[in-house]
C-alpha atoms as a PDB file:
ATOM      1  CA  UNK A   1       4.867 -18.981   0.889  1.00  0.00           C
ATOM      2  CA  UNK A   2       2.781 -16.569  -1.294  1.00  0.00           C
ATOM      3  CA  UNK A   3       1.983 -18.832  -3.967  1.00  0.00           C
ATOM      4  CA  UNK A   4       0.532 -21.223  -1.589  1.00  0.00           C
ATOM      5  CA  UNK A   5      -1.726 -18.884  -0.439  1.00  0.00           C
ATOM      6  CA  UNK A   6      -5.673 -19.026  -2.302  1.00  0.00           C
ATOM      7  CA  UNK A   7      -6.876 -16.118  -0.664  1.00  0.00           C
ATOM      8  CA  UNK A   8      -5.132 -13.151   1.204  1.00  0.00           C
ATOM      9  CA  UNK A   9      -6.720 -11.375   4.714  1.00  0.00           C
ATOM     10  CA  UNK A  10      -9.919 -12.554   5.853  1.00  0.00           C
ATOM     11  CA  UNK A  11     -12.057 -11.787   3.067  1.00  0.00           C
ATOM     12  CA  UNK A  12     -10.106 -14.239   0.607  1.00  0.00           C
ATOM     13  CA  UNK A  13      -8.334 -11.293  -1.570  1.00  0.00           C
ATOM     14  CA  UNK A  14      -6.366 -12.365  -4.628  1.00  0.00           C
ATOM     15  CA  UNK A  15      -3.372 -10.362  -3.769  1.00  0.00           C
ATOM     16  CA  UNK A  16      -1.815  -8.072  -0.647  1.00  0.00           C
ATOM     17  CA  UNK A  17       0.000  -5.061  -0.855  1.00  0.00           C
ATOM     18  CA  UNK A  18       1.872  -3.291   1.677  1.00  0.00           C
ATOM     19  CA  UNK A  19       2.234  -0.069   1.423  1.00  0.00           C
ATOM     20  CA  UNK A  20       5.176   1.455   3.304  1.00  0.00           C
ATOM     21  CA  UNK A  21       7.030   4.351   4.412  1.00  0.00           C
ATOM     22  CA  UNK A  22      10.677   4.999   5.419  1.00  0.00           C
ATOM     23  CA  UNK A  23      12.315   7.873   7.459  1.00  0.00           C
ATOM     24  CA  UNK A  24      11.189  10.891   9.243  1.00  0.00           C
ATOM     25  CA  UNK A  25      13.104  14.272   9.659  1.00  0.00           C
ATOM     26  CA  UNK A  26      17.008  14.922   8.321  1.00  0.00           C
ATOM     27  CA  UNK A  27      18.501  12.192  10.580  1.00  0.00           C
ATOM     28  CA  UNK A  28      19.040   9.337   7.498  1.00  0.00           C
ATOM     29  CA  UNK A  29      20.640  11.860   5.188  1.00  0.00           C
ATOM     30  CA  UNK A  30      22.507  13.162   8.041  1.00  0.00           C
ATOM     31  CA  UNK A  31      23.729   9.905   9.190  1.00  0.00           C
ATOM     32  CA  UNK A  32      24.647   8.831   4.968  1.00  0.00           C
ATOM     33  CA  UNK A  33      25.722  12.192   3.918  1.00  0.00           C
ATOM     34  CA  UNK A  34      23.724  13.179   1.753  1.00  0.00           C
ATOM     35  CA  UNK A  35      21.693  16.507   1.011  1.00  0.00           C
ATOM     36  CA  UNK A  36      19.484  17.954   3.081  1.00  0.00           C
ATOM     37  CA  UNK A  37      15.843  17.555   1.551  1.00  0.00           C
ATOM     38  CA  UNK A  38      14.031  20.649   2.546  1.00  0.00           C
ATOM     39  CA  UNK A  39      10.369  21.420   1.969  1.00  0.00           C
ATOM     40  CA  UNK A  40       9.098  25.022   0.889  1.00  0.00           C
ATOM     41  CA  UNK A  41       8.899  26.361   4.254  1.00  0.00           C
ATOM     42  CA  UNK A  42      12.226  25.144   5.252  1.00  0.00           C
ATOM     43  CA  UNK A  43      11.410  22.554   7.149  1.00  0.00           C
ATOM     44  CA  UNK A  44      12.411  18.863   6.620  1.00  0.00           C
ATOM     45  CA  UNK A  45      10.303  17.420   2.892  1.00  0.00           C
ATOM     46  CA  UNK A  46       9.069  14.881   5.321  1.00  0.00           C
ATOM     47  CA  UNK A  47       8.008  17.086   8.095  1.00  0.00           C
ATOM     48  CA  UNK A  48       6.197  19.742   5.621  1.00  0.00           C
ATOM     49  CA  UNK A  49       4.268  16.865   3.394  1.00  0.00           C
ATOM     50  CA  UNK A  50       2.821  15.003   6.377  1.00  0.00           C
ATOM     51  CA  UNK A  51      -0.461  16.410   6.234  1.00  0.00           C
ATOM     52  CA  UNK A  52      -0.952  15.749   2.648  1.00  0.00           C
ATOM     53  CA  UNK A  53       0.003  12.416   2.850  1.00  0.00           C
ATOM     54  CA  UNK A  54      -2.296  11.682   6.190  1.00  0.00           C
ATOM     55  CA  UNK A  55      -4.944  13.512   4.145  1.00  0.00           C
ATOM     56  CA  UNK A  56      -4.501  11.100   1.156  1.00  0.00           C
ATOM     57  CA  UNK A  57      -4.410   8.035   3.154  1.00  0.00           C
ATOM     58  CA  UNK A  58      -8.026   8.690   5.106  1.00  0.00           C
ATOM     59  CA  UNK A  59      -9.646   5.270   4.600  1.00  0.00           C
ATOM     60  CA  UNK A  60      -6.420   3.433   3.671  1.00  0.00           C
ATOM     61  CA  UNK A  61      -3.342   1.859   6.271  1.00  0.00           C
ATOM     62  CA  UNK A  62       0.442   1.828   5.701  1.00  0.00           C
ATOM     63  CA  UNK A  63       3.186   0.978   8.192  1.00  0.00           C
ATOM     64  CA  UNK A  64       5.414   3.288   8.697  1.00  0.00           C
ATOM     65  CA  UNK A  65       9.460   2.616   9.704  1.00  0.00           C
ATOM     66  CA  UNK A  66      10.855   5.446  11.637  1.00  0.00           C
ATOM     67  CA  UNK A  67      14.258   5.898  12.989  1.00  0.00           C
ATOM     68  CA  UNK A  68      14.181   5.879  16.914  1.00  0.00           C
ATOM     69  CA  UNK A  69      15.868   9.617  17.238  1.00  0.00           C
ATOM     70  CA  UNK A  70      12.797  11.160  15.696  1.00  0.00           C
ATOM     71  CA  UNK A  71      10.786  10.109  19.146  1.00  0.00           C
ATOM     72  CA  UNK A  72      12.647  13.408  20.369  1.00  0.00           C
ATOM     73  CA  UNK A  73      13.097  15.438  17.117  1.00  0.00           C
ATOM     74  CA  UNK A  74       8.968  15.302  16.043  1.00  0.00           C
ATOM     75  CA  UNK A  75       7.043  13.506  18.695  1.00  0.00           C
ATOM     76  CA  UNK A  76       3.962  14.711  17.401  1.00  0.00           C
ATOM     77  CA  UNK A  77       4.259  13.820  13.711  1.00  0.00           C
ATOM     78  CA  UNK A  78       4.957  10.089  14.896  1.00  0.00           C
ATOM     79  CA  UNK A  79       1.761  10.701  17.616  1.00  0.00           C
ATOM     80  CA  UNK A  80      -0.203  12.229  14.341  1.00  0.00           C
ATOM     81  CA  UNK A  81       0.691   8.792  12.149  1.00  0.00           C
ATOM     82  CA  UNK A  82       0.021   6.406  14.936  1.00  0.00           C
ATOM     83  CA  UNK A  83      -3.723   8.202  15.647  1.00  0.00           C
ATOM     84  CA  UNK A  84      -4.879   8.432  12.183  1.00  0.00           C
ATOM     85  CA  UNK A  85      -4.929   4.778  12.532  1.00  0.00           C
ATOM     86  CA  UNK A  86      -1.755   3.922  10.843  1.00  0.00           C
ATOM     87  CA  UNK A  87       1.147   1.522  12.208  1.00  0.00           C
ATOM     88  CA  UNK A  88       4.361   2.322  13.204  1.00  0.00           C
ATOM     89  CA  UNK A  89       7.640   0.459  13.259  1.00  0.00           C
ATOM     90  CA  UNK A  90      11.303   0.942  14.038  1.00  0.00           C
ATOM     91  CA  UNK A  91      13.651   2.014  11.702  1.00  0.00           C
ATOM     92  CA  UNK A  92      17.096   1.946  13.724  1.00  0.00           C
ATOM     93  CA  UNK A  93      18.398   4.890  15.980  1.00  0.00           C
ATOM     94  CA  UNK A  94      19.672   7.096  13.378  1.00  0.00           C
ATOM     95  CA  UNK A  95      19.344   4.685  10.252  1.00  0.00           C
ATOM     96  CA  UNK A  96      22.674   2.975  11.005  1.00  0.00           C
ATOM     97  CA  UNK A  97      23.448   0.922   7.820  1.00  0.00           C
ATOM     98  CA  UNK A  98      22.558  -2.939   9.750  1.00  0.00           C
ATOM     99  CA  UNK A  99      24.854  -4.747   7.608  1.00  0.00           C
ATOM    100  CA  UNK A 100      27.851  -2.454   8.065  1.00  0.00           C
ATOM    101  CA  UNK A 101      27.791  -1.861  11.808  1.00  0.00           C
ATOM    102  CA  UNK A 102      28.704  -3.859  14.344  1.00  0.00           C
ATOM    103  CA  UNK A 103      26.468  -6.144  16.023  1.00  0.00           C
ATOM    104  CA  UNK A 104      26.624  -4.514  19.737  1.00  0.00           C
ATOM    105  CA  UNK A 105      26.367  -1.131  18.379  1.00  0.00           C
ATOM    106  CA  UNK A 106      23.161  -2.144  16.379  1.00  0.00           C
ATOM    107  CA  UNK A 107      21.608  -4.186  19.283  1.00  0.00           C
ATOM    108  CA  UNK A 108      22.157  -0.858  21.255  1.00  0.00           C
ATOM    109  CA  UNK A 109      20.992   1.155  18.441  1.00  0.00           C
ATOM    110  CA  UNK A 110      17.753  -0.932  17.885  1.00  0.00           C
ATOM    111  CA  UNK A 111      17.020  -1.547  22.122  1.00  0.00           C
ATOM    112  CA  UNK A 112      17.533   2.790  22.024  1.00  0.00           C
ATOM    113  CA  UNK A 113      14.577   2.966  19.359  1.00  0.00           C
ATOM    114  CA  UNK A 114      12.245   0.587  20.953  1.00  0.00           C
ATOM    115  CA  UNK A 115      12.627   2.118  24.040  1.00  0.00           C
ATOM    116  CA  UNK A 116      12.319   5.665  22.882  1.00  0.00           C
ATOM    117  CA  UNK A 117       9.269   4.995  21.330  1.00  0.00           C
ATOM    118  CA  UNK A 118       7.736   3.568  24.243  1.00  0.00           C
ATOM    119  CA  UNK A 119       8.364   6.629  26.369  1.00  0.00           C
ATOM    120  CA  UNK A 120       6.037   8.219  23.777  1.00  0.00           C
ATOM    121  CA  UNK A 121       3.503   5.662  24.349  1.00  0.00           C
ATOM    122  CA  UNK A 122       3.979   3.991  20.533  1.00  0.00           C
ATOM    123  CA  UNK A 123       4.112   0.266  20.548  1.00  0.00           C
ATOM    124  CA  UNK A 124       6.411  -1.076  17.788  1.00  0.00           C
ATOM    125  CA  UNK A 125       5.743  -4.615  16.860  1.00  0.00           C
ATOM    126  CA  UNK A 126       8.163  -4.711  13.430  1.00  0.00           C
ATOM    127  CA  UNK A 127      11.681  -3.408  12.529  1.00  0.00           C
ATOM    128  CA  UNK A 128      13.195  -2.754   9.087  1.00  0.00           C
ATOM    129  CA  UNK A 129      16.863  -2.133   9.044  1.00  0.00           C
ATOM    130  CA  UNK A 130      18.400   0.301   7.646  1.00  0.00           C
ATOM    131  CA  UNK A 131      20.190  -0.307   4.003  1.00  0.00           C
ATOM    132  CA  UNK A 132      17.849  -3.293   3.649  1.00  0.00           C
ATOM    133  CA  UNK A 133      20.678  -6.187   3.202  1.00  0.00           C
ATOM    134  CA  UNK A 134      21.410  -8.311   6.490  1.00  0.00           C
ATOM    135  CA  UNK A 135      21.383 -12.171   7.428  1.00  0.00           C
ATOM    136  CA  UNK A 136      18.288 -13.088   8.155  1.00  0.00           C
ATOM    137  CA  UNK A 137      18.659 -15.867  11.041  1.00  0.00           C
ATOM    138  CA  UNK A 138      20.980 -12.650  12.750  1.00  0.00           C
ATOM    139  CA  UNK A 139      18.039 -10.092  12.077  1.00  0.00           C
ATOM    140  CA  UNK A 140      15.211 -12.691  13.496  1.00  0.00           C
ATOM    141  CA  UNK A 141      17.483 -13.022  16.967  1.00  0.00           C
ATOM    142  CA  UNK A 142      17.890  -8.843  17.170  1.00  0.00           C
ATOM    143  CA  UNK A 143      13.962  -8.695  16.928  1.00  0.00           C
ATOM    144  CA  UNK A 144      13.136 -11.627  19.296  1.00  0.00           C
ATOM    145  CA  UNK A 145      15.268 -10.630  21.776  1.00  0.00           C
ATOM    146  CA  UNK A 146      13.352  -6.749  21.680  1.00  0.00           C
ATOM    147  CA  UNK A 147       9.904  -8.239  21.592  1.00  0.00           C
ATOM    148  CA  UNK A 148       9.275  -7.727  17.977  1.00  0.00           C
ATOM    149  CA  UNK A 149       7.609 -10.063  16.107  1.00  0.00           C
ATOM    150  CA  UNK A 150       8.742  -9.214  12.068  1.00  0.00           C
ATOM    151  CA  UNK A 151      10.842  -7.686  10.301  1.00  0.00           C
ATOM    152  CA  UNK A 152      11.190  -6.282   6.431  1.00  0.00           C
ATOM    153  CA  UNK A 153      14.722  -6.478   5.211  1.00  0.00           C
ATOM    154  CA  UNK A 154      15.469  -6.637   1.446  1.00  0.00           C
ATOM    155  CA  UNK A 155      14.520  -9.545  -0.599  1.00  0.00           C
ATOM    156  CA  UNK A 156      12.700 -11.177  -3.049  1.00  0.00           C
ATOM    157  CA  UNK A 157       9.186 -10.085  -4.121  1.00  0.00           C
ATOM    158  CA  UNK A 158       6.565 -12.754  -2.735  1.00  0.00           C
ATOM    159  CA  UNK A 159       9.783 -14.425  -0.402  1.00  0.00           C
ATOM    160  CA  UNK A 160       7.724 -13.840   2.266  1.00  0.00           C
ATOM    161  CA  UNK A 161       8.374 -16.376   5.542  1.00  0.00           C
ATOM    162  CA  UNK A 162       7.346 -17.425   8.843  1.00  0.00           C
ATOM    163  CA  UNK A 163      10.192 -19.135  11.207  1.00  0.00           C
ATOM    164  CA  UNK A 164       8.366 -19.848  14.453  1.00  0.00           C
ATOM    165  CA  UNK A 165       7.292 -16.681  16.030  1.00  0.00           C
ATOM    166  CA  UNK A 166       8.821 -14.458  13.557  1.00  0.00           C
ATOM    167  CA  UNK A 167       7.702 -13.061  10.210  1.00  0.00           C
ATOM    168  CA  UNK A 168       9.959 -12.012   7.348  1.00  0.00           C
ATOM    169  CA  UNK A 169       8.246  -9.636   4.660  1.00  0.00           C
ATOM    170  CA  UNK A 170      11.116  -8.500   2.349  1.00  0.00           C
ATOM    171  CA  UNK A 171      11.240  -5.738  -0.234  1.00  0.00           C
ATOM    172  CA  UNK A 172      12.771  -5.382  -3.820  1.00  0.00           C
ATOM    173  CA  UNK A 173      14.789  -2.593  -4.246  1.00  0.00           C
ATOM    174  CA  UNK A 174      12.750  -1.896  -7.463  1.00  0.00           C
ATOM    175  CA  UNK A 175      10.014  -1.506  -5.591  1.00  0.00           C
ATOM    176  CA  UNK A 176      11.728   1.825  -3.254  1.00  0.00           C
ATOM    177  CA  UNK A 177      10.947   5.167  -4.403  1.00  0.00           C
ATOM    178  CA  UNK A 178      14.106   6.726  -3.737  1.00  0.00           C
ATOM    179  CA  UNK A 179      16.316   4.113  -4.639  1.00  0.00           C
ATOM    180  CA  UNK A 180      14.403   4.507  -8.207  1.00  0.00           C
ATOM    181  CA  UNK A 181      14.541   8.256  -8.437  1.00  0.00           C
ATOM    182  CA  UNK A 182      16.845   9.596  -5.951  1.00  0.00           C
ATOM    183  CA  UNK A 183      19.895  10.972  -8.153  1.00  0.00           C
ATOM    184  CA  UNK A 184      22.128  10.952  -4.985  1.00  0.00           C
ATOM    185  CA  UNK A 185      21.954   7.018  -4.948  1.00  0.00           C
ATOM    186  CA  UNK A 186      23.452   6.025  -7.905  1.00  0.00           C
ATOM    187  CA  UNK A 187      26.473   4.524  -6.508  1.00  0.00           C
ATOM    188  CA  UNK A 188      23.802   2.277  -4.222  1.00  0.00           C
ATOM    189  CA  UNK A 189      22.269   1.406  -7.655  1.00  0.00           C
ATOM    190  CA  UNK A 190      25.463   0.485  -9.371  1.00  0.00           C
ATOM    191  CA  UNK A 191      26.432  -1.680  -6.117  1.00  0.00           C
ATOM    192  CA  UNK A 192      23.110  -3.896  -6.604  1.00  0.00           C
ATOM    193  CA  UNK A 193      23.917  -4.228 -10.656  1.00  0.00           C
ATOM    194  CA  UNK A 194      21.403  -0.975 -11.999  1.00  0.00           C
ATOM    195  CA  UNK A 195      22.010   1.965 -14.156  1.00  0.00           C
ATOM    196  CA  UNK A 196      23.647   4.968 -11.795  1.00  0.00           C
ATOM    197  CA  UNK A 197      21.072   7.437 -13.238  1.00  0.00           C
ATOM    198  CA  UNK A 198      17.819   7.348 -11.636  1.00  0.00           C
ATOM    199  CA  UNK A 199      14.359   6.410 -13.449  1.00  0.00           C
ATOM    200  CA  UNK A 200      11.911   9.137 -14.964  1.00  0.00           C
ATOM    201  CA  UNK A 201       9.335   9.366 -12.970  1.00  0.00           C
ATOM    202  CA  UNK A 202       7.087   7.951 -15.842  1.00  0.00           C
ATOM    203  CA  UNK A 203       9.203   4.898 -15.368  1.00  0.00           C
ATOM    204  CA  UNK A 204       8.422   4.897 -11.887  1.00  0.00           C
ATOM    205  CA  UNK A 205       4.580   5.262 -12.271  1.00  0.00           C
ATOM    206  CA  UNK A 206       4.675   1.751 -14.872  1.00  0.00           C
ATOM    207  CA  UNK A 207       7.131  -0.165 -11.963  1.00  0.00           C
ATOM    208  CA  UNK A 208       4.294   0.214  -9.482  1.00  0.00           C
ATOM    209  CA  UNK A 209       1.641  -0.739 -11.872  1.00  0.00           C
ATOM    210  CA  UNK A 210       3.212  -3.461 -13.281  1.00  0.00           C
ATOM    211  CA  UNK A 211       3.973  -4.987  -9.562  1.00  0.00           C
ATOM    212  CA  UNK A 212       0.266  -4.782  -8.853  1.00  0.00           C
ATOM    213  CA  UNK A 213      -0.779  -6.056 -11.775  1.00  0.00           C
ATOM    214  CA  UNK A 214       2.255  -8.934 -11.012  1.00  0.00           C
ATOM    215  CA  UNK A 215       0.562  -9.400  -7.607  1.00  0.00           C
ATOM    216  CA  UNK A 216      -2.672  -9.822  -8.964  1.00  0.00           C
ATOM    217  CA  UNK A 217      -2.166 -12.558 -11.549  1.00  0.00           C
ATOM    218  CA  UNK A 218       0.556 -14.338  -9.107  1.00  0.00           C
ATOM    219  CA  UNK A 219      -1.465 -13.980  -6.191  1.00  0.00           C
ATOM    220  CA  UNK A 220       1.127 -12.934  -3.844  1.00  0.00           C
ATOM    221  CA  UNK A 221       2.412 -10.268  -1.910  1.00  0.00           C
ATOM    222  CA  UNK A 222       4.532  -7.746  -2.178  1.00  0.00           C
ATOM    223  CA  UNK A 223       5.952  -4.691  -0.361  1.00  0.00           C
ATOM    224  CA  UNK A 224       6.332  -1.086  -1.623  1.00  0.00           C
ATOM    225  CA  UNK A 225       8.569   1.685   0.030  1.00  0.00           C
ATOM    226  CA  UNK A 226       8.000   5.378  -0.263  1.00  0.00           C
ATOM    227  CA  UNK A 227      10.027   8.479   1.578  1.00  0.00           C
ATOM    228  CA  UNK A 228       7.890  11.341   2.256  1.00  0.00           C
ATOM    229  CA  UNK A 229      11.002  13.311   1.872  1.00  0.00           C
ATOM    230  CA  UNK A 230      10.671  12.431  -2.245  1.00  0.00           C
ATOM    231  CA  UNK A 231       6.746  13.228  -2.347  1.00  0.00           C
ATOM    232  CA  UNK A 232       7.109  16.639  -0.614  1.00  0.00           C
ATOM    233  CA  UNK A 233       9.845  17.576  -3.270  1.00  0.00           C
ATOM    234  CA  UNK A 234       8.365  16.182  -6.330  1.00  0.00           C
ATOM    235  CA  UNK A 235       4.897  16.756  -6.980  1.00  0.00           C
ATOM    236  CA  UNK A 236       4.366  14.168  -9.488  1.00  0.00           C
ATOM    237  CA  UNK A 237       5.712  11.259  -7.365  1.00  0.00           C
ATOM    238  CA  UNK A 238       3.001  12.491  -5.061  1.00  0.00           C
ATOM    239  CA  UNK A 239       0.488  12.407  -7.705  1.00  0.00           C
ATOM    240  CA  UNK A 240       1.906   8.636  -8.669  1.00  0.00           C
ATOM    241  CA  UNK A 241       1.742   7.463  -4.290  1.00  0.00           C
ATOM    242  CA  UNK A 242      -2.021   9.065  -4.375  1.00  0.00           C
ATOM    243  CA  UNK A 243      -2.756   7.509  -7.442  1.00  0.00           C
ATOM    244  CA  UNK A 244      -1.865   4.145  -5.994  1.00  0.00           C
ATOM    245  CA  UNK A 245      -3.571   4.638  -2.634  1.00  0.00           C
ATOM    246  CA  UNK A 246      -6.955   5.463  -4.562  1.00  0.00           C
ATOM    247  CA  UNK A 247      -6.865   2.409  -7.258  1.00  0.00           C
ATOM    248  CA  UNK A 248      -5.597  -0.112  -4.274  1.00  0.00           C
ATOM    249  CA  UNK A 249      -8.280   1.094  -1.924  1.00  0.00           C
ATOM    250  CA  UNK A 250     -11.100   0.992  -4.802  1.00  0.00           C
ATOM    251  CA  UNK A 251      -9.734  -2.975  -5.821  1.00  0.00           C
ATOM    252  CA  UNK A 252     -11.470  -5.930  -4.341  1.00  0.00           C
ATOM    253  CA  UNK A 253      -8.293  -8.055  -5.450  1.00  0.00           C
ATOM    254  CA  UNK A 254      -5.962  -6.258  -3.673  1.00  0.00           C
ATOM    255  CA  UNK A 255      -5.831  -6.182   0.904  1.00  0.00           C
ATOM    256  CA  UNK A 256      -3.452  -4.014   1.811  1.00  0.00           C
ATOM    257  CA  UNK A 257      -3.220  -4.166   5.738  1.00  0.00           C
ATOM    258  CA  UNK A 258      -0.571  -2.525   8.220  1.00  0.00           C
ATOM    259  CA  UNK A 259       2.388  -4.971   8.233  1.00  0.00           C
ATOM    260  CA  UNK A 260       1.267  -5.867  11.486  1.00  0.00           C
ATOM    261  CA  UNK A 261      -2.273  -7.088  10.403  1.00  0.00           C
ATOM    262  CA  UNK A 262      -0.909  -9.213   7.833  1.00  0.00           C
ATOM    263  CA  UNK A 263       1.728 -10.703   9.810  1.00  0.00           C
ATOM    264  CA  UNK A 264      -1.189 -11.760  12.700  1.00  0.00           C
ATOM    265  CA  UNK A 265      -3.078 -13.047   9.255  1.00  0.00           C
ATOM    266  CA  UNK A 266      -0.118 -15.185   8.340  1.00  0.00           C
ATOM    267  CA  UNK A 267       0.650 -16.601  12.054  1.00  0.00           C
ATOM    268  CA  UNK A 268      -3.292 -17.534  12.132  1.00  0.00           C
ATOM    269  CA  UNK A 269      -3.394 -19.098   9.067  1.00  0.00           C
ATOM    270  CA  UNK A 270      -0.209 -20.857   9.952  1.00  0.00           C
ATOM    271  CA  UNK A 271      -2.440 -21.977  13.217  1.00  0.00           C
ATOM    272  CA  UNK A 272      -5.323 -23.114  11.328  1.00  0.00           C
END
């Protein structure tokens, strides 16, 4: 679909960019079993960085997939996202792996997060499930049947597609901050065919800039995923997500709109 597109949002940009984040609090490392990433203070990386990261993103939108369970954990961090203007979107109960559980426990799982969210007055619209890899035609009836409208599972850069009244806007795993730098995921990276050790972050820095230069000269779409847990532990993948945020919102080529916005954009256009 990208490539067919001349001009992205409604001021006819040459490329779109969404920029993303994934998981709130302990509960995904709890639920994989991996370490506990703590913050200075001793609170959760994700919890303790917020601020920052809300500070960084004044002018600029990202969408931001939360697991369900957090609607009781840190109510007012999601509250604090969703009023500084920013989207958010469902991100399982406890960031079940989709692909490995079974399909009534992840129905359940995914009506518990909708719901939960509602009772704190956040509408989610979108859904990204956990691990990334599931069948898309089984993903698309999940959503329908909860009222949402897309989801982002993993995929190819610029795959983007619209199958009647839902919206699919995938995501490289290239294109994930932890998956890139985390050192507990190398057995994930050997699984999808990558080196176990993770990237430098200097490697990391020239992935992102090459995808929106890629974007640019394609002009497509593509969707980038960082965890607030790895920018409240390393400073310089901070630096590298407000580096990012500051060229994108400065670039006339690039729109980068809540996932929301754009999928509206594409069922318009697909109207028109």
């Amino acid at each position: 679909m990208s490539n067919n597109i001349n001009g992205w949002g409604p001021e006819g940009h040459r490329a779109a960019l969404s920029i993303t984040f994934d998981n709130l609090g302990a509960v995904a490392e709890e639920e994989i079993g991996l370490p506990i990433m703590k913050g200075k203070n001793g609170e959760h990386a994700s919890i303790e960085v917020l601020p920052d990261l809300l500070g960084v993103l004044d002018g600029s939108k990202i969408t931001y997939f939360i697991e369900g369970w957090n609607c009781q954990a840190h109510p007012d961090q999601i509250l604090a996202v969703r009023d500084a203007g920013h989207e958010i979107a469902a991100h399982g109960w406890r960031h079940e792996n989709w692909a490995n559980t079974a399909v009534a426990k992840r129905k359940s799982a995914l009506k518990k997060a909708v719901d939960a969210f509602a009772e704190i007055d956040v509408a989610v619209t979108g859904f990204r499930p956990p691990g990334g890899a599931i069948d898309l035609q089984e993903l698309r009836a999940e959503c329908l049947e909860l009222g949402l409208n897309y989801a982002s599972p993993l995929g190819d850069v610029g795959d983007d597609s619209i199958d009647g009244d839902f919206v699919s806007l995938p995501f490289a795993w290239k294109h994930v901050d932890a998956y890139m730098l985390n050192p507990d995921l190398g057995a994930l990276r050997q699984k999808f065919g990558d080196p176990e050790k993770p990237v430098s972050l200097d490697q990391w820095g020239d992935v992102i800039d090459e995808m929106v230069e890629k974007v640019k000269s394609e002009r497509s779409h593509a969707t980038i995923i960082f965890h607030p847990f790895m920018l409240g532990k390393e400073k310089k993948a901070f630096d590298i997500f407000e580096r990012l945020v500051k060229s994108v919102r400065k670039d006339d080529d690039i729109w980068a709109p809540t996932c929301s916005e754009l999928v509206t954009w594409l069922e318009n256009r697909k109207e028109a």
